[in-house]
C-alpha atoms as a PDB file:
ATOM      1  CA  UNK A   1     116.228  73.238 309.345  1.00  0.00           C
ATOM      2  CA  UNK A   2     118.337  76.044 308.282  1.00  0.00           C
ATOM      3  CA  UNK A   3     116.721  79.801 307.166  1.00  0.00           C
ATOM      4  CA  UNK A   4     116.245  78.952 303.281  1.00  0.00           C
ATOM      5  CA  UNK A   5     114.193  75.954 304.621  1.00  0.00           C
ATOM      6  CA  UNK A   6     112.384  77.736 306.956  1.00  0.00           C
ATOM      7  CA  UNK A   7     111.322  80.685 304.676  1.00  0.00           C
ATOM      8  CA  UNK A   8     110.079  77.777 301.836  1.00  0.00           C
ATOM      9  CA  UNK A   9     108.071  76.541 304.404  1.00  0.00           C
ATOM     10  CA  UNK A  10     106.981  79.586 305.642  1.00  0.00           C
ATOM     11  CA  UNK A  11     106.218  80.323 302.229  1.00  0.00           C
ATOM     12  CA  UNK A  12     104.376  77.045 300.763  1.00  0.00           C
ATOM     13  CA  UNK A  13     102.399  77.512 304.305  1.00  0.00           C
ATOM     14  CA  UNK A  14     101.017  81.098 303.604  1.00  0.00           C
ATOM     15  CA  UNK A  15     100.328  80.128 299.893  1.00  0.00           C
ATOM     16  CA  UNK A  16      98.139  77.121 301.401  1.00  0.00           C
ATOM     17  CA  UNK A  17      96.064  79.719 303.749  1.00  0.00           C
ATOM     18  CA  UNK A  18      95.269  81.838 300.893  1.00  0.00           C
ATOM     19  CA  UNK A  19      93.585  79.426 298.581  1.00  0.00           C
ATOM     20  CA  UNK A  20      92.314  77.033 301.190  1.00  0.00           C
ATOM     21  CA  UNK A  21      88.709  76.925 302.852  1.00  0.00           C
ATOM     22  CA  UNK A  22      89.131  75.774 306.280  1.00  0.00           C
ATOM     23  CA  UNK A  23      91.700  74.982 308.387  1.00  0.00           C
ATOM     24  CA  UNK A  24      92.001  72.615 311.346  1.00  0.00           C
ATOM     25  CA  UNK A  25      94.508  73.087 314.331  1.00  0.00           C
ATOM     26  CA  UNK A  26      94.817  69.894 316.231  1.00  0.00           C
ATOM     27  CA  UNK A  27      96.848  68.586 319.077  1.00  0.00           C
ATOM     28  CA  UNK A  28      99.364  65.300 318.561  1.00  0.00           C
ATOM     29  CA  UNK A  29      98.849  63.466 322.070  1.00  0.00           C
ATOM     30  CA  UNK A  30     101.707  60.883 321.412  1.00  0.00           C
ATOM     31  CA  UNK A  31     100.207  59.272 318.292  1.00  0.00           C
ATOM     32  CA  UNK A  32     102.318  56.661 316.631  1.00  0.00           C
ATOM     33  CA  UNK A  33     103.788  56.490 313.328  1.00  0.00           C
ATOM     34  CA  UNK A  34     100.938  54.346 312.583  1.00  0.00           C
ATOM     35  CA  UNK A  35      98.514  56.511 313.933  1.00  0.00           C
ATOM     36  CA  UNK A  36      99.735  59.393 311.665  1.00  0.00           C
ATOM     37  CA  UNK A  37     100.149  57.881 308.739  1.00  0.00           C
ATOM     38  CA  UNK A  38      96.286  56.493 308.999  1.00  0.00           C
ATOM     39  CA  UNK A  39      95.561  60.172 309.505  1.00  0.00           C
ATOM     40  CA  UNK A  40      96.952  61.097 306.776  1.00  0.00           C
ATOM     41  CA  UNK A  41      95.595  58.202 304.692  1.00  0.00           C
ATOM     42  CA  UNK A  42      91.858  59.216 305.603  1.00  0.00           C
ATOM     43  CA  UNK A  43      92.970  63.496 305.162  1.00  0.00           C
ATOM     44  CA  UNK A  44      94.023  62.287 301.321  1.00  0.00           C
ATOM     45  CA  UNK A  45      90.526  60.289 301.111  1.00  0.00           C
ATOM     46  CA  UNK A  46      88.418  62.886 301.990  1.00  0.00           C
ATOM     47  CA  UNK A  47      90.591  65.152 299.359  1.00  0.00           C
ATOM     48  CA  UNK A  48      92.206  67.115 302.192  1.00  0.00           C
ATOM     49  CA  UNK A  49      95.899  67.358 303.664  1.00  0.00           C
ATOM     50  CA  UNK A  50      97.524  66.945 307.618  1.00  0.00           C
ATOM     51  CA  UNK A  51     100.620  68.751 307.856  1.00  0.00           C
ATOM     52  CA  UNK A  52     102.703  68.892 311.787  1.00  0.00           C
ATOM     53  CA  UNK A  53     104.240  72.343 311.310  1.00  0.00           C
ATOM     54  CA  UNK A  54     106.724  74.548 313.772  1.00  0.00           C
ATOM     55  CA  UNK A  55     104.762  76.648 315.526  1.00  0.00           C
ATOM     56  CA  UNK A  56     106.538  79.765 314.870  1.00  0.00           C
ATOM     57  CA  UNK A  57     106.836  79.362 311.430  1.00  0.00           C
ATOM     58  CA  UNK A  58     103.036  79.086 311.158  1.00  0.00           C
ATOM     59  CA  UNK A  59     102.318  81.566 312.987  1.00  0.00           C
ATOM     60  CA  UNK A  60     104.390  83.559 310.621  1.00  0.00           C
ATOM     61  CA  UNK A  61     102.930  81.836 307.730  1.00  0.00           C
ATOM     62  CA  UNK A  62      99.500  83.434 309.145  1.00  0.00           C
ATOM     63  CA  UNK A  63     100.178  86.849 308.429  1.00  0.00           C
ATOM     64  CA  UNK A  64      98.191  88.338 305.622  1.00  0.00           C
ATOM     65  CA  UNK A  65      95.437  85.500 305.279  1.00  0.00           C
ATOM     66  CA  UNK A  66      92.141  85.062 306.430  1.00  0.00           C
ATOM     67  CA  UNK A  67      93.233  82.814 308.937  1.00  0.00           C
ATOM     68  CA  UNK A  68      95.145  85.278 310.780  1.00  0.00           C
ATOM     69  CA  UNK A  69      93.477  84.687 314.486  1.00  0.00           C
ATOM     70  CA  UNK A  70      94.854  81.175 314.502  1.00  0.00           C
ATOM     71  CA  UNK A  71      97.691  81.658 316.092  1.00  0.00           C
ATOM     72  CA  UNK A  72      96.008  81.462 319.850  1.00  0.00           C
ATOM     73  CA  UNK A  73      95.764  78.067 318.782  1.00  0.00           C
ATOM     74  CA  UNK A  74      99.286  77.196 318.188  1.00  0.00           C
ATOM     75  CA  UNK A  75     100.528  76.233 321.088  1.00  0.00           C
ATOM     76  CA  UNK A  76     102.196  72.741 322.117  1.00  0.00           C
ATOM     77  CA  UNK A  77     102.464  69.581 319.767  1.00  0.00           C
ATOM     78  CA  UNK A  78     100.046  71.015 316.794  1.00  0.00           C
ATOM     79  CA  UNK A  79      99.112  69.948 313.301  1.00  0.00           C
ATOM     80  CA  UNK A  80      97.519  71.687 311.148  1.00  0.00           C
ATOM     81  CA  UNK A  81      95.032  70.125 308.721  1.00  0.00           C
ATOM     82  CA  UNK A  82      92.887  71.889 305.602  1.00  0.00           C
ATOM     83  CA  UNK A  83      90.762  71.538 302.421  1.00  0.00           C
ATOM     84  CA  UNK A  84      89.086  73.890 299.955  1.00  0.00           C
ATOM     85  CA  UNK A  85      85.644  71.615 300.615  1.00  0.00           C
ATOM     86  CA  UNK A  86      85.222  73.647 304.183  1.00  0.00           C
ATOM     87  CA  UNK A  87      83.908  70.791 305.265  1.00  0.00           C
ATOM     88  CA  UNK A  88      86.500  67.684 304.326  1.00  0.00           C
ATOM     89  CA  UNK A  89      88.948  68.418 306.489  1.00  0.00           C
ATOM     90  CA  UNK A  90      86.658  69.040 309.485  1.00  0.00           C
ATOM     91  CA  UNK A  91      85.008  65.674 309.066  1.00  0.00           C
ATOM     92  CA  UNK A  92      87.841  63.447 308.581  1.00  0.00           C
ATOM     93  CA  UNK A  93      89.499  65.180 311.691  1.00  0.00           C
ATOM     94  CA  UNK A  94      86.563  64.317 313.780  1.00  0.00           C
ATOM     95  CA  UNK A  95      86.118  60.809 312.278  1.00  0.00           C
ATOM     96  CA  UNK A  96      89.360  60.263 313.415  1.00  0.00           C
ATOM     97  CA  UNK A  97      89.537  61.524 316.555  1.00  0.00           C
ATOM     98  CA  UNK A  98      86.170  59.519 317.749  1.00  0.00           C
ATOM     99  CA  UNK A  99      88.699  56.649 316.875  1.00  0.00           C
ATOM    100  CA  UNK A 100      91.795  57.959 318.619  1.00  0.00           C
ATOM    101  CA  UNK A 101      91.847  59.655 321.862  1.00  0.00           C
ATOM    102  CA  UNK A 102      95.702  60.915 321.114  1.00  0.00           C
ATOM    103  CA  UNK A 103      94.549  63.140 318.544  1.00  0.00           C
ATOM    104  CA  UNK A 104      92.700  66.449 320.267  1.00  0.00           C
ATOM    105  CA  UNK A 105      90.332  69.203 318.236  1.00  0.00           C
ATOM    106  CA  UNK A 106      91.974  72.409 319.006  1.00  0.00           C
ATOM    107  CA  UNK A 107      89.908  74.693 316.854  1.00  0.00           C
ATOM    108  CA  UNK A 108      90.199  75.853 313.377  1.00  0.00           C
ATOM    109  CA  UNK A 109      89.045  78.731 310.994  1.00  0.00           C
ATOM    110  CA  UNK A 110      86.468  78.864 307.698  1.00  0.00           C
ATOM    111  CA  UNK A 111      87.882  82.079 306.165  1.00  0.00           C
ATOM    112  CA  UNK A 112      88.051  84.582 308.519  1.00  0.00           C
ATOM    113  CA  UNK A 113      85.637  82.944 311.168  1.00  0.00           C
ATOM    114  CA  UNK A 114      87.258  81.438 314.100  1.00  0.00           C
ATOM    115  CA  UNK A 115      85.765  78.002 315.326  1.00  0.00           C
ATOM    116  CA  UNK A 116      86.246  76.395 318.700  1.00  0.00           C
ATOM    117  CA  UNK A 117      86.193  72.301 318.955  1.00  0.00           C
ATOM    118  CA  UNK A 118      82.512  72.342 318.916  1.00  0.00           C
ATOM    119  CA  UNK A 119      82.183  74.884 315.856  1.00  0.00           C
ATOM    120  CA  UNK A 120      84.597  72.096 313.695  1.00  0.00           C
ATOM    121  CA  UNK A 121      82.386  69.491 315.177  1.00  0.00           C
ATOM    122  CA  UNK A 122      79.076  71.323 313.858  1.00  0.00           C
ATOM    123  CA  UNK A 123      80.986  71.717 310.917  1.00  0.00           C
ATOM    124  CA  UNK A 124      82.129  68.289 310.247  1.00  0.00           C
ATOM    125  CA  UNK A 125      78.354  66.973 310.217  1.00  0.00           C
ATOM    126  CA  UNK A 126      77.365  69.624 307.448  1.00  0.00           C
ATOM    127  CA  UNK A 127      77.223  67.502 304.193  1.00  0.00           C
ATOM    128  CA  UNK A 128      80.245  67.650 301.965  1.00  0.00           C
ATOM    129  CA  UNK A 129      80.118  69.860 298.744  1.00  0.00           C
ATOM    130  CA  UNK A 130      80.072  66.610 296.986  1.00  0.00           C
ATOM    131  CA  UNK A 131      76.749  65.595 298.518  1.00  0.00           C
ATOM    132  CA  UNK A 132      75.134  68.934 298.329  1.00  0.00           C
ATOM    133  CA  UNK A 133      76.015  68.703 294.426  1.00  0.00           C
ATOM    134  CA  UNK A 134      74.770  65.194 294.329  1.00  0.00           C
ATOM    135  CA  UNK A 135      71.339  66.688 296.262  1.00  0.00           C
ATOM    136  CA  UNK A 136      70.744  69.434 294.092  1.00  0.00           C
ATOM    137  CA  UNK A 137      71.138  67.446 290.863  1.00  0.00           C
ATOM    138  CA  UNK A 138      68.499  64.858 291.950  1.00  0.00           C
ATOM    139  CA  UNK A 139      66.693  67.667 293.104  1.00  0.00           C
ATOM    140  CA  UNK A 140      66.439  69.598 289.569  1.00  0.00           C
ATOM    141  CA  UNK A 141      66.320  66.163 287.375  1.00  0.00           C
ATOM    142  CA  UNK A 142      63.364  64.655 289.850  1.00  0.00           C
ATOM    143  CA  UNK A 143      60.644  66.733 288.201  1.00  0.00           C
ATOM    144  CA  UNK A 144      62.218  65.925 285.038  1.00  0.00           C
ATOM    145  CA  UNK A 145      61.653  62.302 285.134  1.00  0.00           C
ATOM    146  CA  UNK A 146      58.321  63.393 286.443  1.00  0.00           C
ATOM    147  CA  UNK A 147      57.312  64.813 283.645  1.00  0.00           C
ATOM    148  CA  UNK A 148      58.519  62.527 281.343  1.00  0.00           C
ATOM    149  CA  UNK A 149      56.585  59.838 283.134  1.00  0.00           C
ATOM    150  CA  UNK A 150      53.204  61.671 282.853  1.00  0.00           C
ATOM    151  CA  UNK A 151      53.964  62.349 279.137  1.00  0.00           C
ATOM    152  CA  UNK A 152      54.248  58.936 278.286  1.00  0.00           C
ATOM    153  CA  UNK A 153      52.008  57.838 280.350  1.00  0.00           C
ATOM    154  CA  UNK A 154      48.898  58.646 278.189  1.00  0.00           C
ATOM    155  CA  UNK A 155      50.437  57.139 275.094  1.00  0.00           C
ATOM    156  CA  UNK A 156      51.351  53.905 276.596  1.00  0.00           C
ATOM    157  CA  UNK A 157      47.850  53.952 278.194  1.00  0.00           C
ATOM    158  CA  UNK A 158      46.397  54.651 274.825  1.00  0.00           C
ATOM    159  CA  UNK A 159      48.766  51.826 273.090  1.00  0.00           C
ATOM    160  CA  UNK A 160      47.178  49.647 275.356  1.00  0.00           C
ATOM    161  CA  UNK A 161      43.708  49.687 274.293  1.00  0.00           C
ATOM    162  CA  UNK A 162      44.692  49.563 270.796  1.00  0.00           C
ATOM    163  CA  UNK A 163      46.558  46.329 271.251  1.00  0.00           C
ATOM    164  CA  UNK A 164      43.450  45.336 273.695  1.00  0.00           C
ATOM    165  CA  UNK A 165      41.197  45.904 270.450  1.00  0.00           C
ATOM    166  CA  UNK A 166      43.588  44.507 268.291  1.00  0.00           C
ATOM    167  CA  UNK A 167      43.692  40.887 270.478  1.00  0.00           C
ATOM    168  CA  UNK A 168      39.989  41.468 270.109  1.00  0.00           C
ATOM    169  CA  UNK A 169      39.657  42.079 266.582  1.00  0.00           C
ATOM    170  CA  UNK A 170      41.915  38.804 266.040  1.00  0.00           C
ATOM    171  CA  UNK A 171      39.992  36.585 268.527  1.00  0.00           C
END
């Protein structure tokens, strides 16, 4: 990698940190291609990304963000994974690494919060931002349909009878 490459990645890296909502650090036990690539098949599933970076050039990358006290946990074989749901990337991570014992849970950051493996683990069973939406609409439209209910409920009560007395009429 020679210096232009470096400072692009150092670059595309530090614009990722500033618009992103968590970030995961992780450590690569000797997973296989195969391993990776179903990493990174579940990361894009779960609308987040899994990126192996240098070290030092992510450390660098780290300067001016929130994420700024990640560094202590760039040490070794890393990768760094991240959303803007804070909690995507967190719980495909963990999914994952129940599955795999060559992936490890470092630690990781929500904005300027450092988490250790058990703060991304308490994190990654928070419900998405998908399924908060999804609880929140049914939420607001269940009195809705409630209401409707007991609003029509009268009338069809009352256009029972009538067709009760009209049967009767007829008989």
């Amino acid at each position: 990698m020679d210096r232009s490459q470096k400072a692009e990645s150092v670059a595309s890296l530090n614009a990722v940190f500033n618009e992103v909502g968590v970030v995961v650090v992780t450590r690569n036990l000797g997973m296989s291609v195969g391993q990776s690539t179903g990493l990174r098949t579940k990361m894009r599933e779960a609308g987040a990304t899994y990126k192996v970076a240098k070290n030092s050039l992510a450390t660098i990358a780290l300067n001016d963000t929130p994420y700024k006290g990640l560094e202590t946990y760039l040490e070794g074989p890393t990768g760094l994974a991240w959303s803007t749901d804070p909690v995507a990337a967190a719980k495909a991570v963990v999914d994952f690494a129940k599955t795999n014992d060559k992936l490890e849970i470092v630690g990781g950051s929500m904005g300027g919060q450092l988490l250790d493996e058990a703060g991304i683990k308490a994190l990654a069973s928070l419900p998405s931002l998908d399924e908060l939406r999804a609880k929140l609409i049914g939420l607001v439209n269940a009195p809705a349909t409630k209401v409707v209910q007991l609003v029509n409920a009268p009338a069809s009560k009352l256009a029972r009878v009538f067709g009760a007395y009209a049967a009767k009429d007829a008989a």
